[in-house]
Protein backbone atom coordinates (compact mmCIF):
# COMPACT_ATOMS: atom_id res chain seq x y z
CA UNK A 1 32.17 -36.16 13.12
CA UNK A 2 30.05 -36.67 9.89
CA UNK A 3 27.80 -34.17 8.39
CA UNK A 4 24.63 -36.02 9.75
CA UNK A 5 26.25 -35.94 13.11
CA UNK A 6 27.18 -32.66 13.07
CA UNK A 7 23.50 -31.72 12.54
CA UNK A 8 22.49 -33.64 14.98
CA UNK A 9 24.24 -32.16 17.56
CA UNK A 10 23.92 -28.64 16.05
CA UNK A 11 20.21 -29.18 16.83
CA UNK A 12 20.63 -30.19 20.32
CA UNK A 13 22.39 -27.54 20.90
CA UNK A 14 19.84 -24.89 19.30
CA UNK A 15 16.98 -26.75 20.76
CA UNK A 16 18.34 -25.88 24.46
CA UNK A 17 17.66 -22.38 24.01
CA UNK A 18 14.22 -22.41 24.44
CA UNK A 19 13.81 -23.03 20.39
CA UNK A 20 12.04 -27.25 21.07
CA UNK A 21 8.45 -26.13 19.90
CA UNK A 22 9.84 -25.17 16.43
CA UNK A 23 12.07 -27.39 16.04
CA UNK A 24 9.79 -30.27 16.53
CA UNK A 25 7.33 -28.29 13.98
CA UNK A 26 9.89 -28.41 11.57
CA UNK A 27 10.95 -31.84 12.01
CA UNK A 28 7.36 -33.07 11.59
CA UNK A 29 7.25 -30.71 8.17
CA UNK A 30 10.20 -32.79 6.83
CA UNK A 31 8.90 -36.54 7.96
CA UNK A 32 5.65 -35.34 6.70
CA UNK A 33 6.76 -34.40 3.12
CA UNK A 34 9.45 -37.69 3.14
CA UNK A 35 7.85 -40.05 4.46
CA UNK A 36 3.85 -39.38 5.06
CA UNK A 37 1.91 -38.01 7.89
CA UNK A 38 1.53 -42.06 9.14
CA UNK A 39 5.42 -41.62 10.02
CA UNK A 40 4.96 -38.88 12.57
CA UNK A 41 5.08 -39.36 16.04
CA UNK A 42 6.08 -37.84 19.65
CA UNK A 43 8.68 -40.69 19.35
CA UNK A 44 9.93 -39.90 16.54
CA UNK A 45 10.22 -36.10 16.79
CA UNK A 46 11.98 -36.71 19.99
CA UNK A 47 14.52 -38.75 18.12
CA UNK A 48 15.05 -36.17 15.34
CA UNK A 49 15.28 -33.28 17.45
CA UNK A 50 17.61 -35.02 20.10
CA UNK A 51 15.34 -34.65 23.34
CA UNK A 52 14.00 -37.08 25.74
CA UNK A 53 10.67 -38.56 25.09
CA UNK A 54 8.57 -36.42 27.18
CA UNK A 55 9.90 -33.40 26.09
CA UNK A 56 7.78 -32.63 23.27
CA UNK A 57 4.88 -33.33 25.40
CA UNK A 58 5.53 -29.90 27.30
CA UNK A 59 4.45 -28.42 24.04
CA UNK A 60 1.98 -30.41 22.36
CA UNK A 61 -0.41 -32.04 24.24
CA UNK A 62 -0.57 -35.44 21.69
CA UNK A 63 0.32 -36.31 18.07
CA UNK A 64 -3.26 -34.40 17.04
CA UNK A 65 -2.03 -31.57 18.83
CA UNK A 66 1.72 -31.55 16.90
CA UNK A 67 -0.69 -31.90 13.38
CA UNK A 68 -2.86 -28.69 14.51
CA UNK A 69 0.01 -26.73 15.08
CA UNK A 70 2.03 -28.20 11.46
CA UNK A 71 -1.54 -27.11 9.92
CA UNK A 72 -1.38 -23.89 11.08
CA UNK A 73 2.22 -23.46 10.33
CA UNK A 74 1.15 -24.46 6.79
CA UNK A 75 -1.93 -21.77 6.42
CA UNK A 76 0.61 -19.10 7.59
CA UNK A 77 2.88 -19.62 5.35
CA UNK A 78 0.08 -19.96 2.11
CA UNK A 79 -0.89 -16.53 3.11
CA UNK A 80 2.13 -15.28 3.42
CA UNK A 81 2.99 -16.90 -0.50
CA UNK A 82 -0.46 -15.33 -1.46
CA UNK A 83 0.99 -11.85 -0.10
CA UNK A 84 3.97 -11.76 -2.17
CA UNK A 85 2.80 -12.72 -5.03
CA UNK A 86 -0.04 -9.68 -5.10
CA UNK A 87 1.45 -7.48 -3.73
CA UNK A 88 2.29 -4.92 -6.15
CA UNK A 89 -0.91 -5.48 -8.68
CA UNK A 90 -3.13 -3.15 -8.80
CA UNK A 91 -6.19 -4.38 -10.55
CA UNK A 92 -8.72 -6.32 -9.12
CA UNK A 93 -8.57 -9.40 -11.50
CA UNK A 94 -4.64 -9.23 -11.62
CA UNK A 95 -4.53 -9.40 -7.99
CA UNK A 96 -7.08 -12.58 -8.08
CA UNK A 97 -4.78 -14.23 -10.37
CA UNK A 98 -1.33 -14.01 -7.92
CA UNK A 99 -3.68 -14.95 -4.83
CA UNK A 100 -4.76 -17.53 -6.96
CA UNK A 101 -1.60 -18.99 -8.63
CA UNK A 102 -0.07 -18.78 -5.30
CA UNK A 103 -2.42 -21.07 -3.78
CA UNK A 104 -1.95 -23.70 -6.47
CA UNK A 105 2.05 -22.88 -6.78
CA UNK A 106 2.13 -23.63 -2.81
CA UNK A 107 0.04 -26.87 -2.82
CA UNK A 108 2.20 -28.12 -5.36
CA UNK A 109 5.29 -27.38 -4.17
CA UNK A 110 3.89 -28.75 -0.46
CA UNK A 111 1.58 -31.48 -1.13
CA UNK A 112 1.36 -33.62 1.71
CA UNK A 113 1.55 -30.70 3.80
CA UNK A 114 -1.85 -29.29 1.87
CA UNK A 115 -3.14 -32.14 2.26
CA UNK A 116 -2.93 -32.79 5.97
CA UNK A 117 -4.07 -28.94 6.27
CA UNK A 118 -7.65 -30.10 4.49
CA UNK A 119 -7.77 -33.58 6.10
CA UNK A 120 -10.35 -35.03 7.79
CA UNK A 121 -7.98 -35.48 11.46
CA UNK A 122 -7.90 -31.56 11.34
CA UNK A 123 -12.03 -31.68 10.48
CA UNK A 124 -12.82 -30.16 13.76
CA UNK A 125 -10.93 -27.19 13.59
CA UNK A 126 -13.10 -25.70 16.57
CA UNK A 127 -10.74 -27.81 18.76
CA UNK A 128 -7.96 -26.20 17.84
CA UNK A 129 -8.97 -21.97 17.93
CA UNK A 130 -5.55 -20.43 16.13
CA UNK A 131 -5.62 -23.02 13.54
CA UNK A 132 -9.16 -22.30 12.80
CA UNK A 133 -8.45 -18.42 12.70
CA UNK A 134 -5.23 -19.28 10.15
CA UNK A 135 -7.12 -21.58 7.77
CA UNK A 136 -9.63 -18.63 6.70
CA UNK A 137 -6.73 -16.24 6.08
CA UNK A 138 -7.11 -17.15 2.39
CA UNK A 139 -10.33 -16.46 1.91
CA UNK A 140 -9.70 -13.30 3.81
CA UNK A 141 -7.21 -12.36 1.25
CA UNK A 142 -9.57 -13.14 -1.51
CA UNK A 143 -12.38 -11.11 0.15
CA UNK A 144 -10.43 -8.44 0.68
CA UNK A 145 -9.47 -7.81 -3.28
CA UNK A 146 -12.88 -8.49 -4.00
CA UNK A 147 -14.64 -5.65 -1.21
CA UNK A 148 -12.39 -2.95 -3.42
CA UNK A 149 -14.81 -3.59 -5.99
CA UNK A 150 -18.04 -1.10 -6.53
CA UNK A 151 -20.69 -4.08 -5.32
CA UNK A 152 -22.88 -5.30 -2.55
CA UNK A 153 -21.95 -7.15 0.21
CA UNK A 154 -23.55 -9.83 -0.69
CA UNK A 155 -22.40 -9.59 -3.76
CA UNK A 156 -19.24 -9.89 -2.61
CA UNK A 157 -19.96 -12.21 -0.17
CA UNK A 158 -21.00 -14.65 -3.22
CA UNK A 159 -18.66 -14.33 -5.70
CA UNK A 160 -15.86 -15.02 -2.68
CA UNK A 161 -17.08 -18.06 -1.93
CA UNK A 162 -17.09 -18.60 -5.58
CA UNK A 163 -13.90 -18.03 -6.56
CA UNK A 164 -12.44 -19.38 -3.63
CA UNK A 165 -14.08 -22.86 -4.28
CA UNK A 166 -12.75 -22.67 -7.68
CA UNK A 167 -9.06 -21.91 -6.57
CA UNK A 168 -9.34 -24.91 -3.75
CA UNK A 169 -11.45 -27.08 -5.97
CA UNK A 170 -8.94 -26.90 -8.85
CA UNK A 171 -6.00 -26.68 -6.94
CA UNK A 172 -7.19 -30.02 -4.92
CA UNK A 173 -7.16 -31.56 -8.39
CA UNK A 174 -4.08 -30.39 -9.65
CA UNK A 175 -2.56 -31.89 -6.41
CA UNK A 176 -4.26 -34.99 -6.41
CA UNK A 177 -3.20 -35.34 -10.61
CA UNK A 178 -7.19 -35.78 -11.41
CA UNK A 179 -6.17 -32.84 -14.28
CA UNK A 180 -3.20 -31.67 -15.95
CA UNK A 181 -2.76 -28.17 -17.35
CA UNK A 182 -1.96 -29.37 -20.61
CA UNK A 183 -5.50 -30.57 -20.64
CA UNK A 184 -6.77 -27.21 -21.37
CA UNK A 185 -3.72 -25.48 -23.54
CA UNK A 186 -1.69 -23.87 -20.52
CA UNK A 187 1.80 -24.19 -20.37
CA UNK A 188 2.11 -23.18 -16.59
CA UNK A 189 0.23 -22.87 -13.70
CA UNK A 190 -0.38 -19.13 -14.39
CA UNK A 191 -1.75 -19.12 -17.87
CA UNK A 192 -4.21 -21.78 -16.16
CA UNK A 193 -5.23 -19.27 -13.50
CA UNK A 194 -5.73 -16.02 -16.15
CA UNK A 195 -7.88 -18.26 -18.22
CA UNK A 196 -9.92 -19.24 -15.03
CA UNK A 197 -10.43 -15.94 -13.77
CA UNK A 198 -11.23 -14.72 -17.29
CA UNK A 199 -14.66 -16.53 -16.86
CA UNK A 200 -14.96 -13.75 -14.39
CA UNK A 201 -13.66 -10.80 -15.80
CA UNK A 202 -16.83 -8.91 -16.12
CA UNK A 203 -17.47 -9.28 -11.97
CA UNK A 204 -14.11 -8.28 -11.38
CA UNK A 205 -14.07 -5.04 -13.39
């Protein structure tokens, strides 16, 4: 039996114990970053993950369904990169800058996947309750830092929303290659973000 084989039935076998909802979100993360969110389908999920045809339809009610859940997957695991990347800094502005490079360093790393998290089929997110609940943990995490400080609530409110449209603004185009960090004298993704947050330094104190 070859390698690819061997996968294959590897996953049939894993999939049996009760494992087909993740596997099939996992499947759909790897067609989605190879080939393009056009290439997914209950069809071909059942095909990759070795099931009949209707069996992904006990989880996922249709293909918008699958995307909602591949979204959310996505959102969990920016906030979870956003996490680890803080955690340990201790100043306001430091921890700003690892929520912030995180965010970029995970679209980058995962851009079809942060793009079909933003995308217009996932627009009404009110259809899908988790997903909408996952999608504002990184503002959440920004908010959080930001409440530490000695301000208003609307204060913080405001500068929030500010900072978070500035990481998803020029993380969007980063991603989309409308900028490049040489542009403006960084050598890495994280001498971009200090320099961006420095505009700020004075509200983060």
């Amino acid at each position: 039996m070859d390698s690819a084989a061997e996968a294959f039935s590897q996953k049939k076998i894993k999939y049996h114990h009760g494992e087909l909802r993740g596997a099939l979100i996992e499947s759909a993360l790897e067609i989605l970053e190879r080939e393009g969110m056009e290439s997914i389908s209950m069809r071909t999920l059942a095909k990759a993950t070795g099931v009949t045809q209707a069996a992904p339809y006990s989880h996922f009610r249709d293909k918008d369904e699958l995307l909602a859940a591949v979204a959310e997957t996505g959102f969990q695991r920016l906030a979870l990169k956003m996490v680890e990347e803080a955690t340990g800094q201790t100043g306001v502005q430091a921890r700003i800058e690892k929520l912030m490079g995180a965010y970029v360093r995970f679209a980058v790393a995962n851009k079809k996947l942060f793009q079909l998290m933003f995308s217009r089929e996932l627009a009404a997110m009110k259809n899908y309750p988790t997903l909408a609940m996952t999608a504002g943990k990184s503002y959440s995490l920004i908010s959080a830092v930001l409440s530490k400080r000695d301000a208003s609530s609307e204060d913080t409110r405001f500068l929030t929303v500010t900072i978070w449209s500035l990481c998803h603004g020029l993380t969007t185009l980063i991603v989309d290659d409308k900028i490049k960090l040489e542009q403006f004298g960084a050598d890495d993704i994280d001498a971009f973000i200090r320099r961006t947050v420095g505009v700020f330094s004075d509200k983060l104190s």
